[in-house]
PDB file of N, CA and C in Angstrom:
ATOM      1  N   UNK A   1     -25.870 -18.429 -70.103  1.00  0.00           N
ATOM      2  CA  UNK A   1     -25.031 -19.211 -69.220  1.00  0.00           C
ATOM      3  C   UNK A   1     -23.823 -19.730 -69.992  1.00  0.00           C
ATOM      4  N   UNK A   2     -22.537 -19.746 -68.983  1.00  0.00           N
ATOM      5  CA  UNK A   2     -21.656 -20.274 -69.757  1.00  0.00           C
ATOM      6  C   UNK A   2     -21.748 -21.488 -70.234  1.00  0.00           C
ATOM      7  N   UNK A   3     -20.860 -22.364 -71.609  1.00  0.00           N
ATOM      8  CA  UNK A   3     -21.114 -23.703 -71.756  1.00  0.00           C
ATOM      9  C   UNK A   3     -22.940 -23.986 -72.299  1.00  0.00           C
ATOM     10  N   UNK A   4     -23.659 -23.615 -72.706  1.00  0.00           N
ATOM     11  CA  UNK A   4     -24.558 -23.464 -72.540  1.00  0.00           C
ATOM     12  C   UNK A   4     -24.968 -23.855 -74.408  1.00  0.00           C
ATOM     13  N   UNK A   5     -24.369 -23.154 -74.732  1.00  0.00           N
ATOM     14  CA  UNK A   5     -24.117 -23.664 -76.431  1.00  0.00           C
ATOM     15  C   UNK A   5     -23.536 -24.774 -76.442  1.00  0.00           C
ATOM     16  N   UNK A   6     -22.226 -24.805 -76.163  1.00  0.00           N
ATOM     17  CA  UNK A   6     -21.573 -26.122 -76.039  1.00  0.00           C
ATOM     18  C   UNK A   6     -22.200 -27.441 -76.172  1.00  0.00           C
ATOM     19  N   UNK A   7     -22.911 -27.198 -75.125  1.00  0.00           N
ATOM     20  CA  UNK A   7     -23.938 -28.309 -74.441  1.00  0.00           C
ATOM     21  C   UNK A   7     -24.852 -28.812 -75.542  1.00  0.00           C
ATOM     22  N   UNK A   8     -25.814 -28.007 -75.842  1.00  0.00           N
ATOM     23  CA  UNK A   8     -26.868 -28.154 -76.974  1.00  0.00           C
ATOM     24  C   UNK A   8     -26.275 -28.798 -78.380  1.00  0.00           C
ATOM     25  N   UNK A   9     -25.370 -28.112 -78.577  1.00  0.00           N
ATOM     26  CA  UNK A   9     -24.538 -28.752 -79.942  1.00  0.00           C
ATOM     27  C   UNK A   9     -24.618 -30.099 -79.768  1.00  0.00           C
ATOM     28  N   UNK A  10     -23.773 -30.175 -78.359  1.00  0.00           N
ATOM     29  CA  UNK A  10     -23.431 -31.833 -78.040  1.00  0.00           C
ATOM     30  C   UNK A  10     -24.362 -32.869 -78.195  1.00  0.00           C
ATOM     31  N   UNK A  11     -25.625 -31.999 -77.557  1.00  0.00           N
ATOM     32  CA  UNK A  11     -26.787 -32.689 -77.353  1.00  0.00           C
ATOM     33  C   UNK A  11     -27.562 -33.224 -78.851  1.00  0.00           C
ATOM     34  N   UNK A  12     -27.161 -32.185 -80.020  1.00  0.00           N
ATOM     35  CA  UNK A  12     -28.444 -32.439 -81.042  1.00  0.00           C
ATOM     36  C   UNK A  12     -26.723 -33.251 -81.577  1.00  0.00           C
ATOM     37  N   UNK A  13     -25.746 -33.458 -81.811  1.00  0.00           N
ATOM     38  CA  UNK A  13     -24.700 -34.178 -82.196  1.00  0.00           C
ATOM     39  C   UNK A  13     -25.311 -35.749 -81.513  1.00  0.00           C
ATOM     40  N   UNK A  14     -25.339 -35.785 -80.522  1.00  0.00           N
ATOM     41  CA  UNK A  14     -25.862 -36.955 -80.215  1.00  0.00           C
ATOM     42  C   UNK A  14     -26.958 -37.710 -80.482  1.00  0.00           C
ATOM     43  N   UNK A  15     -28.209 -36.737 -80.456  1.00  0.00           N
ATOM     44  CA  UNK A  15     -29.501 -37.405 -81.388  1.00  0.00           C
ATOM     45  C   UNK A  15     -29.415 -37.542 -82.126  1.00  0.00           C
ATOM     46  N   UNK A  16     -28.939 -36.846 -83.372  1.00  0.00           N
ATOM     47  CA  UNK A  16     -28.172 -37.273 -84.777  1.00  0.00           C
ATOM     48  C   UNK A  16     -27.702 -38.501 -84.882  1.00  0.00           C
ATOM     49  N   UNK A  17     -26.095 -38.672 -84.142  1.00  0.00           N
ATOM     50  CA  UNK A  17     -25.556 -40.246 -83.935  1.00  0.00           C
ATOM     51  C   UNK A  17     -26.746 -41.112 -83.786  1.00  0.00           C
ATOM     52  N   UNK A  18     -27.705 -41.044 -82.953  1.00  0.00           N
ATOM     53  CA  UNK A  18     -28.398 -42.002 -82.575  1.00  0.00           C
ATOM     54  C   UNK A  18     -29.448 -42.463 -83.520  1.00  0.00           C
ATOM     55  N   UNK A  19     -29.886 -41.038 -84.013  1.00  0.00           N
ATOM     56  CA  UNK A  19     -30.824 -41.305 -85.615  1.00  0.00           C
ATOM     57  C   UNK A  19     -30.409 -42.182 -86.360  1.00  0.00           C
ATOM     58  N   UNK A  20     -29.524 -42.023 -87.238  1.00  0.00           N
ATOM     59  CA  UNK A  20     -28.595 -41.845 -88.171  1.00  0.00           C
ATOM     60  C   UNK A  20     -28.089 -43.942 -87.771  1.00  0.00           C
ATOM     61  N   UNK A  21     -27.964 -44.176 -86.788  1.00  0.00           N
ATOM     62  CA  UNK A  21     -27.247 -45.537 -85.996  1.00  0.00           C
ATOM     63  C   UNK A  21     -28.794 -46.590 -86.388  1.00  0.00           C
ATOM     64  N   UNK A  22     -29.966 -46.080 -85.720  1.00  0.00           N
ATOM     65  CA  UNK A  22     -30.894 -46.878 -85.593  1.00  0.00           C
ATOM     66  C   UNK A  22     -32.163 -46.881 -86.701  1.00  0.00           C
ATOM     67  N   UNK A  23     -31.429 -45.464 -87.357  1.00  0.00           N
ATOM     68  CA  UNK A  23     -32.758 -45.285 -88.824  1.00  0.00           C
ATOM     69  C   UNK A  23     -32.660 -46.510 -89.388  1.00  0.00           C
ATOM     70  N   UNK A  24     -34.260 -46.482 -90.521  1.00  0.00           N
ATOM     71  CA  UNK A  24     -35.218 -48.004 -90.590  1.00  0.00           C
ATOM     72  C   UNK A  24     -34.177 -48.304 -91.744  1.00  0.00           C
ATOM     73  N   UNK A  25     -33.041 -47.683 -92.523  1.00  0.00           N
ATOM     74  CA  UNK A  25     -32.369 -48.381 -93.637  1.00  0.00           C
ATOM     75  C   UNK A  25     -31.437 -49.265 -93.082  1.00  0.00           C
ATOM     76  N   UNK A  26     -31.176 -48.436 -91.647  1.00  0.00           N
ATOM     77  CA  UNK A  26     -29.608 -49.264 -91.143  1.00  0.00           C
ATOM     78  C   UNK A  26     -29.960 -51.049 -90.632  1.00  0.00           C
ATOM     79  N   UNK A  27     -31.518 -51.107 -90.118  1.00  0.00           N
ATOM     80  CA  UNK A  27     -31.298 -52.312 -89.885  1.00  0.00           C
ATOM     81  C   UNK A  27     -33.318 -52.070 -89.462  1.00  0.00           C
ATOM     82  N   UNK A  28     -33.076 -53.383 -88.251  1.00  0.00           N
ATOM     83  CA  UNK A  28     -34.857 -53.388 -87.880  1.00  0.00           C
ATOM     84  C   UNK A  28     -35.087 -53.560 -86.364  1.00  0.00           C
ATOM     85  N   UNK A  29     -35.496 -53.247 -85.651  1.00  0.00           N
ATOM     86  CA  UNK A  29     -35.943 -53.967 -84.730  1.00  0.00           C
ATOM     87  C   UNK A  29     -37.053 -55.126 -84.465  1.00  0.00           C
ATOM     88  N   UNK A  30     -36.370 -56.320 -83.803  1.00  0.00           N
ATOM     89  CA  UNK A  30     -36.983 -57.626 -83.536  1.00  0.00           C
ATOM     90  C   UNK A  30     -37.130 -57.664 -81.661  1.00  0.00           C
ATOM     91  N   UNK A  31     -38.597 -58.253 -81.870  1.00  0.00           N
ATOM     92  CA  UNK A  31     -38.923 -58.161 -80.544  1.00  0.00           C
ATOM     93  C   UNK A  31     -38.936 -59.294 -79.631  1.00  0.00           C
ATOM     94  N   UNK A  32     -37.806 -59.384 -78.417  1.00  0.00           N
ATOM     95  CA  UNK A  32     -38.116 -60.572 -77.916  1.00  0.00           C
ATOM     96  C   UNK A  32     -38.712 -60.909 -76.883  1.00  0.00           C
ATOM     97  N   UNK A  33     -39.349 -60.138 -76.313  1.00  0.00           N
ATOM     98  CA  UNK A  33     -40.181 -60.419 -74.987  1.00  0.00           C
ATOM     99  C   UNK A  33     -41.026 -59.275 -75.377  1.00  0.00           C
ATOM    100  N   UNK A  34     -42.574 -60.054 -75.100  1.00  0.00           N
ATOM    101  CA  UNK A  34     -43.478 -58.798 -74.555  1.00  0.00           C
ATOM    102  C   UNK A  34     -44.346 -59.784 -73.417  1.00  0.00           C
ATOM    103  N   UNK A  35     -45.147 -58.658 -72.808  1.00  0.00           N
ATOM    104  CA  UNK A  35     -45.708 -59.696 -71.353  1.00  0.00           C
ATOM    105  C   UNK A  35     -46.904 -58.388 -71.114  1.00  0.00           C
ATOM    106  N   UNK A  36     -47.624 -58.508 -69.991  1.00  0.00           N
ATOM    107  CA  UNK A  36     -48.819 -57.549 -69.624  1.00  0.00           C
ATOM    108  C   UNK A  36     -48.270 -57.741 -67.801  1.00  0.00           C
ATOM    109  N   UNK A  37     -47.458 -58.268 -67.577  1.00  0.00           N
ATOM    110  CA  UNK A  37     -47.121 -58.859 -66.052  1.00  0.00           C
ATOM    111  C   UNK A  37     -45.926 -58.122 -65.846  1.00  0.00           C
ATOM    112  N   UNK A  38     -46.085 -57.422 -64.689  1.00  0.00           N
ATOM    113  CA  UNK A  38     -45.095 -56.647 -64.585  1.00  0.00           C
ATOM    114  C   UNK A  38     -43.829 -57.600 -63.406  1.00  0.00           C
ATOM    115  N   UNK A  39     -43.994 -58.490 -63.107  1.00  0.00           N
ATOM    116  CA  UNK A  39     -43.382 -59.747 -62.581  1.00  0.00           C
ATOM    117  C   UNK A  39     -42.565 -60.667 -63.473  1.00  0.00           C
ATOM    118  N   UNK A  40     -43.500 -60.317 -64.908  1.00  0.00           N
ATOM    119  CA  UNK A  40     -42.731 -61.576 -65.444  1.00  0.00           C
ATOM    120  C   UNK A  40     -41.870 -60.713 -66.340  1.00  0.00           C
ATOM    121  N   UNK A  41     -42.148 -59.237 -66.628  1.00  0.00           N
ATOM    122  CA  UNK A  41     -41.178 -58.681 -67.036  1.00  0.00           C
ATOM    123  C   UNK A  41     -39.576 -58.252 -66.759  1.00  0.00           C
ATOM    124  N   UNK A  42     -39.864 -58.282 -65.206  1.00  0.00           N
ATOM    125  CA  UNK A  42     -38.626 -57.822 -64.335  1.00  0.00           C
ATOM    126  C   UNK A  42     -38.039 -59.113 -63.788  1.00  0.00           C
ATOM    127  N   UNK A  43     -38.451 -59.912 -64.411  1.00  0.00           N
ATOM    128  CA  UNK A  43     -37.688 -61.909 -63.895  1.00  0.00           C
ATOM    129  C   UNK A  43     -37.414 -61.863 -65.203  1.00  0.00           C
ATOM    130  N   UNK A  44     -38.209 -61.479 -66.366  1.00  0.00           N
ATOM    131  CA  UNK A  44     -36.937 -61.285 -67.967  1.00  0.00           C
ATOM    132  C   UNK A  44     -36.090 -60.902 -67.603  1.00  0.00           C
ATOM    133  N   UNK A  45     -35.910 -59.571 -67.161  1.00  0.00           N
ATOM    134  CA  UNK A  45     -35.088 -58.474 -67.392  1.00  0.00           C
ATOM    135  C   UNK A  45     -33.659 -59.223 -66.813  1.00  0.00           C
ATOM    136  N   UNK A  46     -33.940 -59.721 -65.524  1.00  0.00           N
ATOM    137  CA  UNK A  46     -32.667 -60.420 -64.578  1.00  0.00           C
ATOM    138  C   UNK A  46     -32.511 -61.412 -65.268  1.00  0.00           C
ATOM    139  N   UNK A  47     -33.055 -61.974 -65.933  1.00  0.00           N
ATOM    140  CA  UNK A  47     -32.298 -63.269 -66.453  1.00  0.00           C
ATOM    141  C   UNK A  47     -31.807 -63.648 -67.526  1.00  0.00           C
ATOM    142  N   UNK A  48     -32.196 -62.275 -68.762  1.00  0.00           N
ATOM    143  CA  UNK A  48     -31.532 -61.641 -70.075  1.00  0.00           C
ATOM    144  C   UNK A  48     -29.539 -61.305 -69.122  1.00  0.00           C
ATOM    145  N   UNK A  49     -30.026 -60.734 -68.317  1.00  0.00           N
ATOM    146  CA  UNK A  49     -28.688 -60.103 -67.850  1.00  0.00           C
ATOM    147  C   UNK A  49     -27.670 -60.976 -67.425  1.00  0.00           C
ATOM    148  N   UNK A  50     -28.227 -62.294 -66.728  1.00  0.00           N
ATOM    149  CA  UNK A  50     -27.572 -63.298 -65.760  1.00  0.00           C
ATOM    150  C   UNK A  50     -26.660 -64.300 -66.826  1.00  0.00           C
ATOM    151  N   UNK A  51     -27.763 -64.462 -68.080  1.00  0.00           N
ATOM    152  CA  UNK A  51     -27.487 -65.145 -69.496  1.00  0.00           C
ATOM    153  C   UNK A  51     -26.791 -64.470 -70.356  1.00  0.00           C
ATOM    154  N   UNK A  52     -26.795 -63.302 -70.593  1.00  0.00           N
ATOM    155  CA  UNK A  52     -26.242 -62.533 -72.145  1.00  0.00           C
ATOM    156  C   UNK A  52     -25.294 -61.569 -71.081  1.00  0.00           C
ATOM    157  N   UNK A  53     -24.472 -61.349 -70.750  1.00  0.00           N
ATOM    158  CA  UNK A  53     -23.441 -60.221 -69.474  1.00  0.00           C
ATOM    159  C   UNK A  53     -22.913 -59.535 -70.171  1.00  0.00           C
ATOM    160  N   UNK A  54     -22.412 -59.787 -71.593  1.00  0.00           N
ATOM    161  CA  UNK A  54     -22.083 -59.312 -72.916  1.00  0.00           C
ATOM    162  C   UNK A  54     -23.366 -58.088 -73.881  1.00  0.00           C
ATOM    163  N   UNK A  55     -24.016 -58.059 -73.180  1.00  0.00           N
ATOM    164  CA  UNK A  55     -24.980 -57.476 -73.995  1.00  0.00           C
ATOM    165  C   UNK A  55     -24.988 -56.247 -74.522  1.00  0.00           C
ATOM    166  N   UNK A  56     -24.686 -55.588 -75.460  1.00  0.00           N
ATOM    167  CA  UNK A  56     -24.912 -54.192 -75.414  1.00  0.00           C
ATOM    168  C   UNK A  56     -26.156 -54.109 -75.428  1.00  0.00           C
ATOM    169  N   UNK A  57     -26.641 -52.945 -74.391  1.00  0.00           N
ATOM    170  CA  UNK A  57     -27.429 -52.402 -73.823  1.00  0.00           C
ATOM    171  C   UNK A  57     -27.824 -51.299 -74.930  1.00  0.00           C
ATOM    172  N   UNK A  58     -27.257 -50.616 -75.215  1.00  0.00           N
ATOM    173  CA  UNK A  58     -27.676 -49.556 -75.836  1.00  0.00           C
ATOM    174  C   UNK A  58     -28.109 -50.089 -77.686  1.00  0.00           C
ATOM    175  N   UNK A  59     -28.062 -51.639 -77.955  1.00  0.00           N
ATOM    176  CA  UNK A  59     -29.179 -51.782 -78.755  1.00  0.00           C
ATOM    177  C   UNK A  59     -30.256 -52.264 -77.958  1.00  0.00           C
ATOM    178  N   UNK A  60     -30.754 -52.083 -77.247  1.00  0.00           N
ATOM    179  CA  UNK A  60     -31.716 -52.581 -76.575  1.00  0.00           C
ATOM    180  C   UNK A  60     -33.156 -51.576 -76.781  1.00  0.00           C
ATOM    181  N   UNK A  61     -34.041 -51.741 -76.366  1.00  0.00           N
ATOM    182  CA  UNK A  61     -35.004 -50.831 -76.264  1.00  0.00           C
ATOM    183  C   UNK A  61     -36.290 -51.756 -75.707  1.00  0.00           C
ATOM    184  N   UNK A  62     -36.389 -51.036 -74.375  1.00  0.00           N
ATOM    185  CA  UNK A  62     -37.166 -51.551 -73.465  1.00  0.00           C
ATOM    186  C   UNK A  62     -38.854 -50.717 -73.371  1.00  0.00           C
ATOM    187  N   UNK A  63     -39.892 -50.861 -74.079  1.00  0.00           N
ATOM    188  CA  UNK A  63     -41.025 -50.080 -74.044  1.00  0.00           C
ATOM    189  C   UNK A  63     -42.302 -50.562 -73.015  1.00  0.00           C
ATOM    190  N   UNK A  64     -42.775 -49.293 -72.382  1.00  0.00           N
ATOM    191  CA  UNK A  64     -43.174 -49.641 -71.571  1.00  0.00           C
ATOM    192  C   UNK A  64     -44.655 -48.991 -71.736  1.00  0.00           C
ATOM    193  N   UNK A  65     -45.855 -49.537 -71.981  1.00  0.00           N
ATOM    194  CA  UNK A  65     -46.570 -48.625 -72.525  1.00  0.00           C
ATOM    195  C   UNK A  65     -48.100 -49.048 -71.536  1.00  0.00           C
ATOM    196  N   UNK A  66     -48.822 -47.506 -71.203  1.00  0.00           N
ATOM    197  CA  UNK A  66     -48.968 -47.142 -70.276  1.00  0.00           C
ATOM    198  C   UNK A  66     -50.691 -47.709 -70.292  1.00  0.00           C
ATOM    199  N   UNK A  67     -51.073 -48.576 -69.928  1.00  0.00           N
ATOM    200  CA  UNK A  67     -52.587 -48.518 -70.155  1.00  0.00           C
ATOM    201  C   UNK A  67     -53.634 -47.756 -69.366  1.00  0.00           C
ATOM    202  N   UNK A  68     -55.142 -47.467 -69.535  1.00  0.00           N
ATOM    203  CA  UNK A  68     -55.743 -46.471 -68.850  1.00  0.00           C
ATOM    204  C   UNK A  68     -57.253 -47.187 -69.336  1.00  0.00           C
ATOM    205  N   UNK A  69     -57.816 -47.359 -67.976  1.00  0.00           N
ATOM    206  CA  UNK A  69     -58.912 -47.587 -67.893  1.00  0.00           C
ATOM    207  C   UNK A  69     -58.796 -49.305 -68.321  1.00  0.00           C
ATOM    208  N   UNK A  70     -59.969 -49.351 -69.310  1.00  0.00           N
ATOM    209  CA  UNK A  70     -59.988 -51.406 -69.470  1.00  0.00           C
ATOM    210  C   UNK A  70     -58.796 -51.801 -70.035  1.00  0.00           C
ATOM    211  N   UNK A  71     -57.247 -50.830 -70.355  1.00  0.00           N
ATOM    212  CA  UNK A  71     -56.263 -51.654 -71.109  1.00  0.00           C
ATOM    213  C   UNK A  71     -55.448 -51.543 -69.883  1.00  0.00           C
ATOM    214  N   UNK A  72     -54.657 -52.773 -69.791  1.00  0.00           N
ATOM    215  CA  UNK A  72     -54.161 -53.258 -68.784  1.00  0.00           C
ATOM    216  C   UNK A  72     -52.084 -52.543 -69.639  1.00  0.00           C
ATOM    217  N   UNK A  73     -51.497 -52.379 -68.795  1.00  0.00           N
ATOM    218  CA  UNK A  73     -49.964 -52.056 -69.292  1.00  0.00           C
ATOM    219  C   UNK A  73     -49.659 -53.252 -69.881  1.00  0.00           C
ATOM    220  N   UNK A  74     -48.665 -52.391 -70.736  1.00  0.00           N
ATOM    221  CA  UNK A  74     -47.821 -53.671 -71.519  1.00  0.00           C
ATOM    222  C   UNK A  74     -46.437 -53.309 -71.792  1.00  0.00           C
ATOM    223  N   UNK A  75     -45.431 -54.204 -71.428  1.00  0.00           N
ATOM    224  CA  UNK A  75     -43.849 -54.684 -71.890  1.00  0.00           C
ATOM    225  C   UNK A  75     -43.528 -54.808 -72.595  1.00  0.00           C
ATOM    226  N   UNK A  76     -42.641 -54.498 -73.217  1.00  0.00           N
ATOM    227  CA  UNK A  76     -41.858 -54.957 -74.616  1.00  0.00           C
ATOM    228  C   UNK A  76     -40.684 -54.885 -74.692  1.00  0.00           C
ATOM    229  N   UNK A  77     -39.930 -55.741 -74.890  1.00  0.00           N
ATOM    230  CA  UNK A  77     -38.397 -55.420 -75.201  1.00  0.00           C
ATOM    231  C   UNK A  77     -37.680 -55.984 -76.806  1.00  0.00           C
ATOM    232  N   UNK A  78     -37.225 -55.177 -77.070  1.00  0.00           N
ATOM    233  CA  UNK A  78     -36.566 -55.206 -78.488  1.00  0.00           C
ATOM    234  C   UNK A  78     -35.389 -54.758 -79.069  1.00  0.00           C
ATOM    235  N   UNK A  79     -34.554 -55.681 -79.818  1.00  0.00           N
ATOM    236  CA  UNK A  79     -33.127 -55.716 -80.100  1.00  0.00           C
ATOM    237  C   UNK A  79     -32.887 -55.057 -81.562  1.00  0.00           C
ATOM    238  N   UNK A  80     -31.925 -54.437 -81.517  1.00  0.00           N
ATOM    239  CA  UNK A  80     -31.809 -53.798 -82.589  1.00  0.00           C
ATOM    240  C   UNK A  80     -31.103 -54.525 -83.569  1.00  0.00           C
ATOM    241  N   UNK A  81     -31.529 -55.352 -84.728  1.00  0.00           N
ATOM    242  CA  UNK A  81     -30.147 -55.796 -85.592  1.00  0.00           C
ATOM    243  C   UNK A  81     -30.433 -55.306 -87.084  1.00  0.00           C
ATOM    244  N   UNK A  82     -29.152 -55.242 -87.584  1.00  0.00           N
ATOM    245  CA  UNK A  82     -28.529 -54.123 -88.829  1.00  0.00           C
ATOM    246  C   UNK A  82     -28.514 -54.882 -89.841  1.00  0.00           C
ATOM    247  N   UNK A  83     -28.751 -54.392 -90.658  1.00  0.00           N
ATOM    248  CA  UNK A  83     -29.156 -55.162 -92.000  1.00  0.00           C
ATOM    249  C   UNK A  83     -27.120 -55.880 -91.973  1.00  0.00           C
ATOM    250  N   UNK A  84     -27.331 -56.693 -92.739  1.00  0.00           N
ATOM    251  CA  UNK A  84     -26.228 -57.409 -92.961  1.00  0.00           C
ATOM    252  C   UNK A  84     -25.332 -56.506 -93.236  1.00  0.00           C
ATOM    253  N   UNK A  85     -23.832 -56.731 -93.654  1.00  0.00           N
ATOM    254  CA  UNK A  85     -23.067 -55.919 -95.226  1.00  0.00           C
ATOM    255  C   UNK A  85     -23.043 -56.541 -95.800  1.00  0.00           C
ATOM    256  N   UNK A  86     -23.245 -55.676 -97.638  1.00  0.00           N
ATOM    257  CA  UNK A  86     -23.029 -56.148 -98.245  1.00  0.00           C
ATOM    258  C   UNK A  86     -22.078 -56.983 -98.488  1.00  0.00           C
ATOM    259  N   UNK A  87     -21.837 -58.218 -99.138  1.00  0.00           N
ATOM    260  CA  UNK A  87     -20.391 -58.869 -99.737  1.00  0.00           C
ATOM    261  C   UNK A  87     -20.183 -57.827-100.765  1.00  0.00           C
ATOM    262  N   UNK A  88     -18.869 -57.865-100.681  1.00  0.00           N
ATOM    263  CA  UNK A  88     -17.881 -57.496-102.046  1.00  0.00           C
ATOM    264  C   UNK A  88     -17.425 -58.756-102.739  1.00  0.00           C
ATOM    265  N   UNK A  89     -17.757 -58.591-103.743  1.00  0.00           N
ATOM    266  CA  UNK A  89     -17.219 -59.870-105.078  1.00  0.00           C
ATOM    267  C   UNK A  89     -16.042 -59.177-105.461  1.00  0.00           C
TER     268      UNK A  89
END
């Protein structure tokens, strides 16, 4: 198909960026909400947004992990922050 290479390049160019942005040297993720309530997760969610409007989103990372049988689901949301820079003396 035409474009078809194109595409893929773009695509592994972008997972790269994204590696490369969020790998464990560049910084850490800190977690600020977790919950088992899927109510009290989605009254976070609106009121992170209503409060922070500024937010980049794309450090964000919202996990949603799936329980089965006696484990009940669970929420998590977590911010990405980058190790400092260094000072220059």
């Amino acid at each position: 198909m035409p474009g078809q290479k194109k595409r893929k390049r773009k695509q592994r160019e972008l997972a790269q960026q994204f590696a490369d942005r969020f790998a464990p040297e560049a910084g850490s993720w800190q977690v600020l909400f977790a919950t088992q309530d899927a109510g009290e997760w989605k009254a976070y969610l609106r009121e992170l947004g209503r409060t922070e409007p500024d937010l980049d989103w794309s450090t964000v990372r919202l996990d949603e992990f799936c329980g089965r049988g006696e484990y009940p689901d669970s929420y998590r949301l977590s911010r990405f922050l980058p190790h400092p820079e260094p000072a220059e003396i």
